[in-house]
PDB file of N, CA and C in Angstrom:
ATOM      1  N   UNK A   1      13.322  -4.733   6.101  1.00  0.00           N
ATOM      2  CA  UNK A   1      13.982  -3.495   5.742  1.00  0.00           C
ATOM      3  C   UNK A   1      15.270  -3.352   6.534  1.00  0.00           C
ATOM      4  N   UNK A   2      16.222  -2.758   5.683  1.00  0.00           N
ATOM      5  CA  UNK A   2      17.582  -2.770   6.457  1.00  0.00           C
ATOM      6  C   UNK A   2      17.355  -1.185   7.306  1.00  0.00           C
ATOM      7  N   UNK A   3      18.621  -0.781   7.953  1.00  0.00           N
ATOM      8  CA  UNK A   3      18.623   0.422   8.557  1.00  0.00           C
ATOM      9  C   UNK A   3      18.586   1.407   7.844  1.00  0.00           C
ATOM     10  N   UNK A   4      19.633   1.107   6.544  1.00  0.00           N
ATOM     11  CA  UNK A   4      19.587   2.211   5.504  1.00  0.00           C
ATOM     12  C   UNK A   4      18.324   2.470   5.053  1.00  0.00           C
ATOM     13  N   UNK A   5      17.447   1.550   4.913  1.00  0.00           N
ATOM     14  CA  UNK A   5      16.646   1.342   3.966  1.00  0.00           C
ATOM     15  C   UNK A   5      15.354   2.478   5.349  1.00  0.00           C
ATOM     16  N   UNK A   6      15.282   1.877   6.197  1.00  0.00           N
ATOM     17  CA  UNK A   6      14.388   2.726   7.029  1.00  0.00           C
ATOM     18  C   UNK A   6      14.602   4.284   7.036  1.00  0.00           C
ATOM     19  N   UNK A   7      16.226   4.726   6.959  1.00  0.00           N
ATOM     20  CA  UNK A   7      16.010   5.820   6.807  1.00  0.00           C
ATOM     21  C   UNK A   7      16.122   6.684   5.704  1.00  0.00           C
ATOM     22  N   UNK A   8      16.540   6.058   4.639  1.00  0.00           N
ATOM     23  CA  UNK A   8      15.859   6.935   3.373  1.00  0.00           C
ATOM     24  C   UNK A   8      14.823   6.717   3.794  1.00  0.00           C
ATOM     25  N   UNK A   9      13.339   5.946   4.168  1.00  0.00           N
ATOM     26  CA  UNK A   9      12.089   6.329   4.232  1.00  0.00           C
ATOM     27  C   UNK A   9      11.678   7.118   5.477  1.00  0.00           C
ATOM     28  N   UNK A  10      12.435   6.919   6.211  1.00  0.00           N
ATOM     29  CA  UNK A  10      11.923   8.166   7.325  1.00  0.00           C
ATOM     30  C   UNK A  10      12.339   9.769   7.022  1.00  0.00           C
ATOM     31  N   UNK A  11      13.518  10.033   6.066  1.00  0.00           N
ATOM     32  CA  UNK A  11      13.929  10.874   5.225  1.00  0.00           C
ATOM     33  C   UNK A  11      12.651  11.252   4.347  1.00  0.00           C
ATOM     34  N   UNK A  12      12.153  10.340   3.323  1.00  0.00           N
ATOM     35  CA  UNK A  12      11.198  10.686   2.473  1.00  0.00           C
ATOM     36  C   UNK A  12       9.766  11.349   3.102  1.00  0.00           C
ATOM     37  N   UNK A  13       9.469  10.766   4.049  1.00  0.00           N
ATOM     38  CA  UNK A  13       8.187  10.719   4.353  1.00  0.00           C
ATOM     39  C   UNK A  13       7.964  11.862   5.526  1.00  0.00           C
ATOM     40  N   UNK A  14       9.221  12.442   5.658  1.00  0.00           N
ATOM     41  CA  UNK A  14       9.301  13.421   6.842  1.00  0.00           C
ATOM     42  C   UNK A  14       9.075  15.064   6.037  1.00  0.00           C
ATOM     43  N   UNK A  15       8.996  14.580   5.486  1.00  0.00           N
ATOM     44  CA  UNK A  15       8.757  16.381   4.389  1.00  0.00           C
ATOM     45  C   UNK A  15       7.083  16.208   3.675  1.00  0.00           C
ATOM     46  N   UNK A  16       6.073  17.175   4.377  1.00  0.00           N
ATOM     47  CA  UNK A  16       4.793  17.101   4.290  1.00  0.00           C
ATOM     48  C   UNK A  16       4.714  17.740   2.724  1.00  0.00           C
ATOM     49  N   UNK A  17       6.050  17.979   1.733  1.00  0.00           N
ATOM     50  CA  UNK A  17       5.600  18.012   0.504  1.00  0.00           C
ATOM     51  C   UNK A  17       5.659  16.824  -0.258  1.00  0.00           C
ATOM     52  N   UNK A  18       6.646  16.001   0.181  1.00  0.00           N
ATOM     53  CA  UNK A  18       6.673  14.548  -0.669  1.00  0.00           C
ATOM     54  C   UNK A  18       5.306  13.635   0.020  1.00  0.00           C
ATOM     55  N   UNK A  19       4.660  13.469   1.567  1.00  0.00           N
ATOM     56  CA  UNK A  19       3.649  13.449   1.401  1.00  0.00           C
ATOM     57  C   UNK A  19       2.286  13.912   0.253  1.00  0.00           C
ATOM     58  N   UNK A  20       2.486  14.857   0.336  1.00  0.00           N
ATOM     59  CA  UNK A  20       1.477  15.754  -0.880  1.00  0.00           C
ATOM     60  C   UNK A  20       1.534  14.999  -2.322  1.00  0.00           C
ATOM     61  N   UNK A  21       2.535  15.146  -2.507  1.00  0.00           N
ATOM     62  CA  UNK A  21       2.858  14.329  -4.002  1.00  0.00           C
ATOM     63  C   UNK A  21       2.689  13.100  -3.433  1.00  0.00           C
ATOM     64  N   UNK A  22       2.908  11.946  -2.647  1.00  0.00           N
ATOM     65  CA  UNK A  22       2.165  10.815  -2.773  1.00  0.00           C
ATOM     66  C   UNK A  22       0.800  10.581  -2.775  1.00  0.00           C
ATOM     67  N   UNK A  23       0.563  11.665  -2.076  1.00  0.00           N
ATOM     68  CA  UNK A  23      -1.193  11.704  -1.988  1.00  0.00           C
ATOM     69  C   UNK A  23      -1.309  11.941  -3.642  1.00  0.00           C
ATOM     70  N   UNK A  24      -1.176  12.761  -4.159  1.00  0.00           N
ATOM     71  CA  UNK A  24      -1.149  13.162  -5.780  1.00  0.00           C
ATOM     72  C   UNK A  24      -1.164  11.833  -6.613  1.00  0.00           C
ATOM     73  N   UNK A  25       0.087  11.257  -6.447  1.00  0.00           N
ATOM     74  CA  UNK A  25       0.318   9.817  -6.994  1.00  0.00           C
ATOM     75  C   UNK A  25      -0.988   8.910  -7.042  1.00  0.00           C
ATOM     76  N   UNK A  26      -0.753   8.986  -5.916  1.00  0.00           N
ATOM     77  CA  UNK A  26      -2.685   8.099  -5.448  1.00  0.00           C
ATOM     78  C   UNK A  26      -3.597   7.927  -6.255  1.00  0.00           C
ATOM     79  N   UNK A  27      -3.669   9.222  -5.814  1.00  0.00           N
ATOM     80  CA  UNK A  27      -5.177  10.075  -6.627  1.00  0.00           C
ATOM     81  C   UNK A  27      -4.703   9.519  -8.649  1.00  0.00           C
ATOM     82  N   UNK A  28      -3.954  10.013  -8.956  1.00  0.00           N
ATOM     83  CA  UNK A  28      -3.470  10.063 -10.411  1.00  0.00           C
ATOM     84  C   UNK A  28      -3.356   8.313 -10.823  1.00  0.00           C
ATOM     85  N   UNK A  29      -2.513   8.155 -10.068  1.00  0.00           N
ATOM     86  CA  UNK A  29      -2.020   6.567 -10.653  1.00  0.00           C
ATOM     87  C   UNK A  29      -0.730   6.818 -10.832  1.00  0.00           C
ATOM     88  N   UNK A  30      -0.418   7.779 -12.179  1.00  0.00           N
ATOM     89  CA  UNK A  30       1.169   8.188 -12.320  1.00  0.00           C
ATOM     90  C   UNK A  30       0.592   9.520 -12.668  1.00  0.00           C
ATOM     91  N   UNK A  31       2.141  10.085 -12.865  1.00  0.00           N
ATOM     92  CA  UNK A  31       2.029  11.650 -13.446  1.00  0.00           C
ATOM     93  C   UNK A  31       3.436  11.416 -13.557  1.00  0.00           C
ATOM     94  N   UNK A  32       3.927  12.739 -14.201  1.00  0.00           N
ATOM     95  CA  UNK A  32       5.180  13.577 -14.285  1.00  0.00           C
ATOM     96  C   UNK A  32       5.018  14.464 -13.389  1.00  0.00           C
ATOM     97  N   UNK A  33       6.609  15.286 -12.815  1.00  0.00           N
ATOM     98  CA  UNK A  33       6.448  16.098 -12.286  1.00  0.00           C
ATOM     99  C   UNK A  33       5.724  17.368 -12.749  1.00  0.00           C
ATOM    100  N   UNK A  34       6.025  17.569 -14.188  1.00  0.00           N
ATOM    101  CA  UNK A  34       5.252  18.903 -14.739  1.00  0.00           C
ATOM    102  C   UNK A  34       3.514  18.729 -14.292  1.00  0.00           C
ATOM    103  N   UNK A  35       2.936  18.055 -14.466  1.00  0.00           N
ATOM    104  CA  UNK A  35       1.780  17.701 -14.538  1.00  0.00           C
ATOM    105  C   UNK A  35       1.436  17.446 -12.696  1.00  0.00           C
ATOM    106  N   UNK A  36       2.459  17.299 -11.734  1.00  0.00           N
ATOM    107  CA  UNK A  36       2.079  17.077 -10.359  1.00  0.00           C
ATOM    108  C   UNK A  36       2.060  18.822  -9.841  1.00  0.00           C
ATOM    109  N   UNK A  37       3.148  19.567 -10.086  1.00  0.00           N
ATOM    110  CA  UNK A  37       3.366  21.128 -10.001  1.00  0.00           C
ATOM    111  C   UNK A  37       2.414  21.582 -10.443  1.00  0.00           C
ATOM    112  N   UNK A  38       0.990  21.127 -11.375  1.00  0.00           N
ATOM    113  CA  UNK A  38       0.160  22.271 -11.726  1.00  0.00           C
ATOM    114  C   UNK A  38      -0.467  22.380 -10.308  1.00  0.00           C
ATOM    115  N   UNK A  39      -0.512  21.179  -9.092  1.00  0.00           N
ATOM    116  CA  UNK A  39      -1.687  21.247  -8.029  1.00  0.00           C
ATOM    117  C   UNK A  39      -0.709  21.279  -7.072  1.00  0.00           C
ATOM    118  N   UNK A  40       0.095  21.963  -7.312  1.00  0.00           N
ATOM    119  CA  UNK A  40       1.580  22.185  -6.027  1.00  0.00           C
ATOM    120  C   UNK A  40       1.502  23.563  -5.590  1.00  0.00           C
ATOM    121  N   UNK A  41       2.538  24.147  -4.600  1.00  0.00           N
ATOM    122  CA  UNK A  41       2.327  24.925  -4.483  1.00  0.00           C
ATOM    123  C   UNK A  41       4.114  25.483  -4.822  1.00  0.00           C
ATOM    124  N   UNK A  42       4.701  24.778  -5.522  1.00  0.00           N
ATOM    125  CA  UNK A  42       6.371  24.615  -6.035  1.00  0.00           C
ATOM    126  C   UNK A  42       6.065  24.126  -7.590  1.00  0.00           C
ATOM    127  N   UNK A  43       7.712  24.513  -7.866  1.00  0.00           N
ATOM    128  CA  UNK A  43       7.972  24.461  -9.012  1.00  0.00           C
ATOM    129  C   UNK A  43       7.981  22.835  -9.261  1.00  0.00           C
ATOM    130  N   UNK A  44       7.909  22.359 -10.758  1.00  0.00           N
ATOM    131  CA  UNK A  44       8.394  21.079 -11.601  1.00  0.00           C
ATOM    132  C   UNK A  44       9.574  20.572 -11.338  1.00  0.00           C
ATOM    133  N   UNK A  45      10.338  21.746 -10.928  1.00  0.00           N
ATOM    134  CA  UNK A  45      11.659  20.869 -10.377  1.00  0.00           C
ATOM    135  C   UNK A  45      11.879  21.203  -8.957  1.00  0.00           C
ATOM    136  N   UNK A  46      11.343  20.971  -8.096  1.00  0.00           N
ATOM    137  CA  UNK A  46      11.088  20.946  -7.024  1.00  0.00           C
ATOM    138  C   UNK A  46      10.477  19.601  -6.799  1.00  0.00           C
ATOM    139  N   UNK A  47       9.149  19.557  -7.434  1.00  0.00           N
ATOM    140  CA  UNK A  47       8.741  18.424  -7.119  1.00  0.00           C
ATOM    141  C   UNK A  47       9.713  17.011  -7.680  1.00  0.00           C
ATOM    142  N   UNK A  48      10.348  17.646  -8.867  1.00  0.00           N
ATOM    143  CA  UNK A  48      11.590  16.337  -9.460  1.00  0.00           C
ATOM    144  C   UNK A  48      12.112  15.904  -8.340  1.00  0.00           C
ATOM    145  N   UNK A  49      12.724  17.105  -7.592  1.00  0.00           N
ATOM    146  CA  UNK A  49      13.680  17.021  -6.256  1.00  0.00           C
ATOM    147  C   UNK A  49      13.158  15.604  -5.394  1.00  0.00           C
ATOM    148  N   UNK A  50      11.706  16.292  -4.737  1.00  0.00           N
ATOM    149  CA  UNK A  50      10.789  15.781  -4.138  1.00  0.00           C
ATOM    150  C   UNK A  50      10.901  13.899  -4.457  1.00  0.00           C
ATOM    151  N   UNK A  51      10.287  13.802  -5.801  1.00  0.00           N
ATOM    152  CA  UNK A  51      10.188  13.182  -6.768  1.00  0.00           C
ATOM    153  C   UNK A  51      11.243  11.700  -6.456  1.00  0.00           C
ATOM    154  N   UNK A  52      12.410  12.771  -6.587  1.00  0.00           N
ATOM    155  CA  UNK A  52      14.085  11.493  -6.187  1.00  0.00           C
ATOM    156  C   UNK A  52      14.075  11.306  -5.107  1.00  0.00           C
ATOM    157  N   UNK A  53      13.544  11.892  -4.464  1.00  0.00           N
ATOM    158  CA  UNK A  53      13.476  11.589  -2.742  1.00  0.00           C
ATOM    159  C   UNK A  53      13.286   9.720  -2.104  1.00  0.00           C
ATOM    160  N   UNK A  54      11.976  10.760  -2.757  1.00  0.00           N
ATOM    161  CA  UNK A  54      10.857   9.043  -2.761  1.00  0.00           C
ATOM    162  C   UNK A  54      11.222   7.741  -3.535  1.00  0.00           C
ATOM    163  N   UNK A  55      11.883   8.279  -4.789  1.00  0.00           N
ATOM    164  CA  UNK A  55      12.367   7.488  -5.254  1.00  0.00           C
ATOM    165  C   UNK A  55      13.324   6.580  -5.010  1.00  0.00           C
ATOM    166  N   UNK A  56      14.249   7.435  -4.325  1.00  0.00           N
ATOM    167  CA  UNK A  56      15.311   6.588  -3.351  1.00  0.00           C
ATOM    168  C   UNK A  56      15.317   5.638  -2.092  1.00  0.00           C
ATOM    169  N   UNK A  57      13.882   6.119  -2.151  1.00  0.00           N
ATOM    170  CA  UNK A  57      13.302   5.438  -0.344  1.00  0.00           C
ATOM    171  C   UNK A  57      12.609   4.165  -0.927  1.00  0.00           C
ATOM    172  N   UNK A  58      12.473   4.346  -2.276  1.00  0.00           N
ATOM    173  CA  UNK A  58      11.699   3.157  -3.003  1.00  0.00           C
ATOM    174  C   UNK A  58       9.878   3.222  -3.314  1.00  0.00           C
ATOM    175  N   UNK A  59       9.475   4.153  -3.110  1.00  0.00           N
ATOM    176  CA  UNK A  59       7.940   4.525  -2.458  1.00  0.00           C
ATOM    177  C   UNK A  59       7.472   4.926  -3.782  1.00  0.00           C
ATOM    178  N   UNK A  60       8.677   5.930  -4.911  1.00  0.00           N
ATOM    179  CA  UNK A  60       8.041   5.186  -6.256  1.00  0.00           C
ATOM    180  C   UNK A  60       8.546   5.296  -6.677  1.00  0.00           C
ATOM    181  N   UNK A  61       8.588   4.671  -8.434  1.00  0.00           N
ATOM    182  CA  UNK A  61       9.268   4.794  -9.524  1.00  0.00           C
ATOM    183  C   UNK A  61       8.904   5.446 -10.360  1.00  0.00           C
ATOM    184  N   UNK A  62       9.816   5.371 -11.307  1.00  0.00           N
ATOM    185  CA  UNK A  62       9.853   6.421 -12.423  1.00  0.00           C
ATOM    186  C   UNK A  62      10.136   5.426 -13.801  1.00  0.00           C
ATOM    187  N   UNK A  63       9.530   6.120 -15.007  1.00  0.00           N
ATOM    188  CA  UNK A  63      10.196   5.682 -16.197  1.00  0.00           C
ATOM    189  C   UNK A  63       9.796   6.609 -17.077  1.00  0.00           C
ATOM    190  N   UNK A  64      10.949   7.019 -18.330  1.00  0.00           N
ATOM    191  CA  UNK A  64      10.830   7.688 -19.095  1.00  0.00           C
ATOM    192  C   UNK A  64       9.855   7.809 -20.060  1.00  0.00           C
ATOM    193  N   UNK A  65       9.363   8.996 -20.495  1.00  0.00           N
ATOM    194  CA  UNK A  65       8.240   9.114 -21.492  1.00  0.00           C
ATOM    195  C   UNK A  65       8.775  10.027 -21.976  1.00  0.00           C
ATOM    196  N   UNK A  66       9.426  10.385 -23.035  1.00  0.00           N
ATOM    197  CA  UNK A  66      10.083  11.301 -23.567  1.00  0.00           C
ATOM    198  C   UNK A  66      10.570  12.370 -23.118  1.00  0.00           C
ATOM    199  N   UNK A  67      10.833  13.198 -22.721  1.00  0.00           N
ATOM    200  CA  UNK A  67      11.838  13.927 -22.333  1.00  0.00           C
ATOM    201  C   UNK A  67      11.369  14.058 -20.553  1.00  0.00           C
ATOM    202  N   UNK A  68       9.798  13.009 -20.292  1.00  0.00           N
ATOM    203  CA  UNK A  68       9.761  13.481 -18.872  1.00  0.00           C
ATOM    204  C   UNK A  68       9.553  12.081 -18.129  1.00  0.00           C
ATOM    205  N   UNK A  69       9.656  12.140 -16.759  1.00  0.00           N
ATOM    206  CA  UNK A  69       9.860  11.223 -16.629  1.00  0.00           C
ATOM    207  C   UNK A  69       8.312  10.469 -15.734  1.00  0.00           C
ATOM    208  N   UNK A  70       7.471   9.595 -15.997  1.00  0.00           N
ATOM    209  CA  UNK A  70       6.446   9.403 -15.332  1.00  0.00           C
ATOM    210  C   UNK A  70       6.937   8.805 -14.008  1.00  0.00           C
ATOM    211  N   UNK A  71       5.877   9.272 -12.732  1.00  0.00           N
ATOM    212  CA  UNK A  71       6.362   8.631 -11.653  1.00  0.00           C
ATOM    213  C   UNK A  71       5.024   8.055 -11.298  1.00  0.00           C
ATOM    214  N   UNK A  72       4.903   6.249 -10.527  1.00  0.00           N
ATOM    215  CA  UNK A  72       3.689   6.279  -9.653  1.00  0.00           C
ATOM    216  C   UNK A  72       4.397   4.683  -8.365  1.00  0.00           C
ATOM    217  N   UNK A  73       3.593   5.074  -7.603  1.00  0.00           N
ATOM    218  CA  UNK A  73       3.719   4.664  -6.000  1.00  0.00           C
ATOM    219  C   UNK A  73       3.723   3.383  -6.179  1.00  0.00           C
ATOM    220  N   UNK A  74       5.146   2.963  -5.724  1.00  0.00           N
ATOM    221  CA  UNK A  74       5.032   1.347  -5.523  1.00  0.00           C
ATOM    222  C   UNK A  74       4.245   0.574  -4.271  1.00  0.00           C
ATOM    223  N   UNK A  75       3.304   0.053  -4.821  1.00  0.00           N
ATOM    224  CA  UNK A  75       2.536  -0.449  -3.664  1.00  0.00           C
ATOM    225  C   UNK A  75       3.158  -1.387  -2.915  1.00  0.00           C
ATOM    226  N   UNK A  76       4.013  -1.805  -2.929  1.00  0.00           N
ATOM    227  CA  UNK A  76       4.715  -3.277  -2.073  1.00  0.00           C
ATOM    228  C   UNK A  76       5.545  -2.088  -1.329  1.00  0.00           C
ATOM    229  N   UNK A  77       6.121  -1.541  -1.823  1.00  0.00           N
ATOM    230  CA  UNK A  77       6.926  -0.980  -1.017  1.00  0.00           C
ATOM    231  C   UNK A  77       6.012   0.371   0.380  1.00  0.00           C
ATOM    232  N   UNK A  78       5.446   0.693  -0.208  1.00  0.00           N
ATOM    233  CA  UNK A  78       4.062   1.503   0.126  1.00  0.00           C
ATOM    234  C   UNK A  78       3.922   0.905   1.651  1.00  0.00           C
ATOM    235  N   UNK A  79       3.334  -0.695   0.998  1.00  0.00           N
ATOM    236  CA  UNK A  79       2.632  -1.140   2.038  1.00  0.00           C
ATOM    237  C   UNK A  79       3.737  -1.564   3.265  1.00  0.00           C
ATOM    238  N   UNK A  80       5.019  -2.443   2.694  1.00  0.00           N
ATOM    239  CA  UNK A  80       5.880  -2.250   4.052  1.00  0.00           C
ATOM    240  C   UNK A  80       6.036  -1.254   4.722  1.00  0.00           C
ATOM    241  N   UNK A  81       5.937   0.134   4.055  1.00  0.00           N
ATOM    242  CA  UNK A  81       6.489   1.136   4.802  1.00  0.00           C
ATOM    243  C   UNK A  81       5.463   1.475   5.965  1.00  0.00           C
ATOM    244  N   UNK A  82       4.227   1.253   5.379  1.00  0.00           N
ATOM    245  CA  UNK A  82       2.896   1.443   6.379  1.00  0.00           C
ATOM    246  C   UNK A  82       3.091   0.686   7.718  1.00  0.00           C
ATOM    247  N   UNK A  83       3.431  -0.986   7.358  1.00  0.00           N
ATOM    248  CA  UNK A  83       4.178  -1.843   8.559  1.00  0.00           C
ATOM    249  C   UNK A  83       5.010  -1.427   9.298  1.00  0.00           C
ATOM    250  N   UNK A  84       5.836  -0.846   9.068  1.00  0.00           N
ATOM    251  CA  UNK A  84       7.142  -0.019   9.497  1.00  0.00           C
ATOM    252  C   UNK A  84       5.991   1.190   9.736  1.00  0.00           C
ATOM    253  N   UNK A  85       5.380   2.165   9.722  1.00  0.00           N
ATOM    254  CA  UNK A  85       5.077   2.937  10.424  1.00  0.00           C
ATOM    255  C   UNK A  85       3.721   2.479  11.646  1.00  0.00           C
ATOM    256  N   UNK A  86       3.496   1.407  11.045  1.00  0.00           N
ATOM    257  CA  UNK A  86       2.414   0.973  12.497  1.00  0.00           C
ATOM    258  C   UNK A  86       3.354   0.660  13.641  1.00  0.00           C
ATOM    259  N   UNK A  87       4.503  -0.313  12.838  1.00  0.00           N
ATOM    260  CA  UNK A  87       5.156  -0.489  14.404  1.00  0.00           C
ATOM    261  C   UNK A  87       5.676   0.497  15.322  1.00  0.00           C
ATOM    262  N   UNK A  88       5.824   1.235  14.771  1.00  0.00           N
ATOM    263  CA  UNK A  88       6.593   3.016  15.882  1.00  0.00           C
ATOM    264  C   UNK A  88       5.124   3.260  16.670  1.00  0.00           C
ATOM    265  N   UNK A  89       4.149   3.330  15.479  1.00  0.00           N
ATOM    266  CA  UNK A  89       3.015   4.051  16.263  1.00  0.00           C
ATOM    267  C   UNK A  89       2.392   3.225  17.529  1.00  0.00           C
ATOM    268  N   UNK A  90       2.786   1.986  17.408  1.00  0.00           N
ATOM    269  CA  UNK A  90       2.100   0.900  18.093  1.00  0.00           C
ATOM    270  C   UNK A  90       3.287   0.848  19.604  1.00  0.00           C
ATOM    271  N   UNK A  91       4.430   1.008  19.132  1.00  0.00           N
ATOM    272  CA  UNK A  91       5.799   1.179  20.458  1.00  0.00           C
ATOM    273  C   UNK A  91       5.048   2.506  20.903  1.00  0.00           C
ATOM    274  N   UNK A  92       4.683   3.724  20.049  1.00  0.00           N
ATOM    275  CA  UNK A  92       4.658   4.971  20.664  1.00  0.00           C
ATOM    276  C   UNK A  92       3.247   4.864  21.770  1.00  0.00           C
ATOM    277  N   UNK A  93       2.432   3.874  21.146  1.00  0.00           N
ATOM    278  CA  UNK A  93       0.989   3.718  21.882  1.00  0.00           C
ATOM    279  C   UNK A  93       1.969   3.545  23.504  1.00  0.00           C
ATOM    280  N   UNK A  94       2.500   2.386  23.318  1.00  0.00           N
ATOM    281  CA  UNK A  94       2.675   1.497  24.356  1.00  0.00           C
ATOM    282  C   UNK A  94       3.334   2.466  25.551  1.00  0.00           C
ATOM    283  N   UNK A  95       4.295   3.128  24.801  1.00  0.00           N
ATOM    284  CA  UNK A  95       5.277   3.832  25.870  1.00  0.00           C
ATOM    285  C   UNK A  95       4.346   4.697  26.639  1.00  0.00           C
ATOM    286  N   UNK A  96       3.049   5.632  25.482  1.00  0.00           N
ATOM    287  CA  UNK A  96       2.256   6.699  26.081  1.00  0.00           C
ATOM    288  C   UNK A  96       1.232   6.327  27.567  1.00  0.00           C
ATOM    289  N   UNK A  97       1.041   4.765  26.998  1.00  0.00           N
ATOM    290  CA  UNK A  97       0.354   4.112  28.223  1.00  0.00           C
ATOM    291  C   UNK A  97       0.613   3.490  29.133  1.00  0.00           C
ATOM    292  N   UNK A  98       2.044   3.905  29.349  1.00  0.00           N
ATOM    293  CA  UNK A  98       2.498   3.766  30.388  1.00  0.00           C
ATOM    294  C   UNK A  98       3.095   4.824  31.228  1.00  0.00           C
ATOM    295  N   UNK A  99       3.178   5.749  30.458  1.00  0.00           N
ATOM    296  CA  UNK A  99       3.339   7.553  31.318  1.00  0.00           C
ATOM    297  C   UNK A  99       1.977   7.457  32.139  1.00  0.00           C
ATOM    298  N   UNK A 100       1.289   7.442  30.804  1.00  0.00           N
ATOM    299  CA  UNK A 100      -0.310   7.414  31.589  1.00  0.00           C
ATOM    300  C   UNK A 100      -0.635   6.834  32.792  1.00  0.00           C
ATOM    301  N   UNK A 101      -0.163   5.958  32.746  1.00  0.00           N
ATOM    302  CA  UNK A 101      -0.674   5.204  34.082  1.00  0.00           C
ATOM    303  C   UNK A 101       0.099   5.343  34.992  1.00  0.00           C
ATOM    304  N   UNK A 102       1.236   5.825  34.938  1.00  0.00           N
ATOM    305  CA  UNK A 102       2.319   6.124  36.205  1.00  0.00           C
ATOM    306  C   UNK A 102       1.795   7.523  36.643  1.00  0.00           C
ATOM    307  N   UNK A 103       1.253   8.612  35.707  1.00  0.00           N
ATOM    308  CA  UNK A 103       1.174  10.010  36.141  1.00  0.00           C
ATOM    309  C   UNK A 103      -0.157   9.268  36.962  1.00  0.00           C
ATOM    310  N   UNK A 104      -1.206   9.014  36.486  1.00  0.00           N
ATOM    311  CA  UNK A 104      -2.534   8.594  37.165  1.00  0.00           C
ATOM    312  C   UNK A 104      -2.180   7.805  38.622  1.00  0.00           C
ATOM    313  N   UNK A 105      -1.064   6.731  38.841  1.00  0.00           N
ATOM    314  CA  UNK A 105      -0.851   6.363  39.631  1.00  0.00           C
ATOM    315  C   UNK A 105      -0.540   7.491  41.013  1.00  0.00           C
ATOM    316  N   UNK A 106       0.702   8.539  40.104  1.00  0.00           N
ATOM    317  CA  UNK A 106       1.187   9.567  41.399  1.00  0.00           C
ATOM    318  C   UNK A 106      -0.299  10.243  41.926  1.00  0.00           C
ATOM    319  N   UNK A 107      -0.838  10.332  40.978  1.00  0.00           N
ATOM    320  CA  UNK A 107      -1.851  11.241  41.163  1.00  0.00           C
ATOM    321  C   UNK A 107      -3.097  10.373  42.258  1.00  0.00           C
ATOM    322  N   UNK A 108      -3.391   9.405  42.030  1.00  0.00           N
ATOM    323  CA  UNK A 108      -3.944   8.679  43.250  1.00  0.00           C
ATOM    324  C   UNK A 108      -3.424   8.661  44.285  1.00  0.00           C
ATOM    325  N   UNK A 109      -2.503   8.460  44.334  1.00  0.00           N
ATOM    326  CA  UNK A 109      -1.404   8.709  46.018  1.00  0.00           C
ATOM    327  C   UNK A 109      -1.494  10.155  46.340  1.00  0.00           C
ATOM    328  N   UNK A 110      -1.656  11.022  45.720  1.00  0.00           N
ATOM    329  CA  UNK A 110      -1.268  12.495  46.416  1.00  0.00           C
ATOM    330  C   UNK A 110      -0.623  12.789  45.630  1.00  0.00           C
ATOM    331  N   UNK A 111       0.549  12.235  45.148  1.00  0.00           N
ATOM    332  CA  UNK A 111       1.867  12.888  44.674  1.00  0.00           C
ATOM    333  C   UNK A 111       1.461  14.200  43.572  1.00  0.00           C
ATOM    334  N   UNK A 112       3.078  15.085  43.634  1.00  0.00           N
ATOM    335  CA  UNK A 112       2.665  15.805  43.227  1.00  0.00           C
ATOM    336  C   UNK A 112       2.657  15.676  41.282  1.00  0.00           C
ATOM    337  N   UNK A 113       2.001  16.607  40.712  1.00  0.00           N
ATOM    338  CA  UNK A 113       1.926  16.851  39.187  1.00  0.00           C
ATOM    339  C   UNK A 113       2.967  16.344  38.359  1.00  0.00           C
ATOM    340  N   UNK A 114       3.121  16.478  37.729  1.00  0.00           N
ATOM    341  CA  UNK A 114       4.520  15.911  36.520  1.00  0.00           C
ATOM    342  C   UNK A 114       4.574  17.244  35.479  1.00  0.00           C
TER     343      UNK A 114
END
């Protein structure tokens, strides 16, 4: 993944409504937005909004069905992005366990709190 490319998906995936609608996707396979808005808590074009988001980040596509447009979750892309989010979580492990063990360290010596 390029840089651009990471952050349209850190863009997409940072709004717990385009989450929602991927979870939706999931569950469905595809839908339209009209048909994702009945279990929303936003409008059809909101979720369109939503919708291009993801779309741009690559996470899914779309193709026309007459005047609407079906969307469902590209799994290749899906799954890199999951790669790309283990690795942060896996840097974020690393960094946390090492606060950890420096605060635990002061804290065996005496030192004071953090």
């Amino acid at each position: 993944m390029t840089a651009a490319t990471d952050d349209r998906l850190w863009t997409a995936v940072a709004e717990p409504s385009r989450l929602r609608l991927l979870e939706l996707l999931l569950e469905h396979g595809s839908a339209t937005p009209s048909r994702l808005a009945r279990e929303l808590p936003f409008s059809r074009q909101a979720a369109s909004k939503h919708l291009g988001v993801l779309n741009r980040a690559g996470l899914v596509a779309g193709h026309r069905e007459g005047r609407e447009v079906r969307y469902e979750v590209d799994p290749e892309r899906l799954a890199a992005a999951a790669r790309v989010m283990n690795g942060v979580a896996a840097r974020w492990d690393r960094r946390l366990a090492a606060i950890k063990r420096i605060a635990e360290e002061l804290h065996a010596q005496g030192g004071s709190s953090i």
